[in-house]
Protein backbone atom coordinates (compact mmCIF):
# COMPACT_ATOMS: atom_id res chain seq x y z
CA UNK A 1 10.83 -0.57 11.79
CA UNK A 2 9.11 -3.05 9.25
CA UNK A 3 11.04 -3.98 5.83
CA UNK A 4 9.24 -2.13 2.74
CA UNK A 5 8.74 -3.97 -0.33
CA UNK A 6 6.62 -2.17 -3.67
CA UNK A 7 4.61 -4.11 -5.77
CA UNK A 8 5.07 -3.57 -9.40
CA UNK A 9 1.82 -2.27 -9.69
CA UNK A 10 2.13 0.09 -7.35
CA UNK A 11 5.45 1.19 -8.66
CA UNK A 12 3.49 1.93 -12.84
CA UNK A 13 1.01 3.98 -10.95
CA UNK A 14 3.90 6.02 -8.81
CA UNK A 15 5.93 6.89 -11.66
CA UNK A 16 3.01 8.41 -13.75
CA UNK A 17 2.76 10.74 -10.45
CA UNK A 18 3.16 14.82 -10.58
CA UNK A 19 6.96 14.79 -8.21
CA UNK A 20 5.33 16.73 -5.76
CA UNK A 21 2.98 13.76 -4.85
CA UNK A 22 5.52 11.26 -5.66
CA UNK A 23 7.15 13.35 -2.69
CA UNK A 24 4.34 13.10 -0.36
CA UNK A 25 3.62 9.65 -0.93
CA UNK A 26 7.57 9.16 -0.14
CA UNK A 27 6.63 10.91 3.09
CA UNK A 28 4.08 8.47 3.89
CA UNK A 29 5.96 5.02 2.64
CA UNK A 30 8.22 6.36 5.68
CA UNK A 31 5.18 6.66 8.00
CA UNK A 32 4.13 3.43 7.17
CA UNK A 33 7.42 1.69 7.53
CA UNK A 34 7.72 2.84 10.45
CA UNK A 35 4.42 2.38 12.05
CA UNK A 36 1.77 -0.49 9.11
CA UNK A 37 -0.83 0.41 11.23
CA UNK A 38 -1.69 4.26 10.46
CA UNK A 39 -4.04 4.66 7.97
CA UNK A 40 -7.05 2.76 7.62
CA UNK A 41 -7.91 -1.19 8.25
CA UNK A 42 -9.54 -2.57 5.09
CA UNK A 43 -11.95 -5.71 6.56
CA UNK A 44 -8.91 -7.36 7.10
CA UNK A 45 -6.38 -6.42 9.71
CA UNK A 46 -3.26 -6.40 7.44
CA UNK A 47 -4.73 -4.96 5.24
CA UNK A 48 -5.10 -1.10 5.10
CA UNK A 49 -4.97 2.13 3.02
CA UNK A 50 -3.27 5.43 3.65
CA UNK A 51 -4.92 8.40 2.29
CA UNK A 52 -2.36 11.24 0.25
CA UNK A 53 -4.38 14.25 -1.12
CA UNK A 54 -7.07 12.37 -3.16
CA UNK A 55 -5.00 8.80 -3.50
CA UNK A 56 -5.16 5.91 -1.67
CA UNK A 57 -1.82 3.93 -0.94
CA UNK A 58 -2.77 -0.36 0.10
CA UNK A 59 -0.79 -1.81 1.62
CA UNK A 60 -0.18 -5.29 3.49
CA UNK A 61 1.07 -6.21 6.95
CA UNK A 62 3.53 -9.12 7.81
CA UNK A 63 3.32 -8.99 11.67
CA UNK A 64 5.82 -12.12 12.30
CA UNK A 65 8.56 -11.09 9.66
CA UNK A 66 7.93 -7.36 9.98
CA UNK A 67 7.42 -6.63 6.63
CA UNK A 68 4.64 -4.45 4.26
CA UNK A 69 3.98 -4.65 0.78
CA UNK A 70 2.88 -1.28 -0.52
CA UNK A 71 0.29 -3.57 -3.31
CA UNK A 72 -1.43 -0.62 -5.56
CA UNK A 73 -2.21 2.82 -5.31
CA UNK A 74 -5.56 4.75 -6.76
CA UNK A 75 -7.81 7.34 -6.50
CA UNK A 76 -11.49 7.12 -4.85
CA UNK A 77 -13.42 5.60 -7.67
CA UNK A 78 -11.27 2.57 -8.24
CA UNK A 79 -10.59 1.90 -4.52
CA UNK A 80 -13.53 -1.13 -4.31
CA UNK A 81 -12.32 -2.58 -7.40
CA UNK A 82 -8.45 -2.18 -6.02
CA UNK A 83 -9.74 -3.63 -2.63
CA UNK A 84 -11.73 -6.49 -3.93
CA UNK A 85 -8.34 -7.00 -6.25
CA UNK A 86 -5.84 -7.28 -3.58
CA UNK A 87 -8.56 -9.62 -1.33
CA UNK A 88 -8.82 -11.78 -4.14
CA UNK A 89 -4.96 -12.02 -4.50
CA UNK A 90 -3.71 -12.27 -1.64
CA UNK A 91 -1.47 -14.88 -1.04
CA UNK A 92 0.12 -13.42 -4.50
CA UNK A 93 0.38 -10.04 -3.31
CA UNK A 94 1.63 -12.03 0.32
CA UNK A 95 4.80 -14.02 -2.20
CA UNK A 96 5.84 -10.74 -3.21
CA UNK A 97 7.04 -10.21 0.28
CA UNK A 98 9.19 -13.40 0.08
């Protein structure tokens, strides 16, 4: 089991969420903790997204201190611009995880 952490963007997104997808994405936070590498790899491989009805959850891997940062969440039409975001960031996103 990896450590969880949520990235404050992530979290602004979540909590404008309907609670029955807030529930589902719960669901899958749990999946992921458990096992970083379902969902899909993003280029990078600790880097991936988890698809929840018509969002995407990213989310980055820490292999050696078993850790993921759940980094943003969006729907379809942002995900380049989210991906290109959190590629461009990434040793920010990676201090979060600190």
């Amino acid at each position: 089991m990896y450590d969880l952490f949520i990235h404050l963007d992530f979290e602004k997104q979540y909590t404008k969420l309907d609670h029955s997808l807030q529930i589902e994405i719960d669901r899958s936070m749990e999946q992921i903790r458990n096992n970083p590498h379902v969902g899909k790899p993003l280029g990078l491989r600790f880097i991936r997204e988890k698809k929840v009805r018509f969002l995407r959850i990213y989310f980055i891997i820490d292999e050696q201190q078993k850790r993921v940062l759940i980094a943003e969440i969006s729907g379809k039409k942002d995900q380049q611009r989210v991906i290109d975001k959190i590629k461009k960031n990434f040793e920010q996103y990676k201090q979060k995880m600190a």
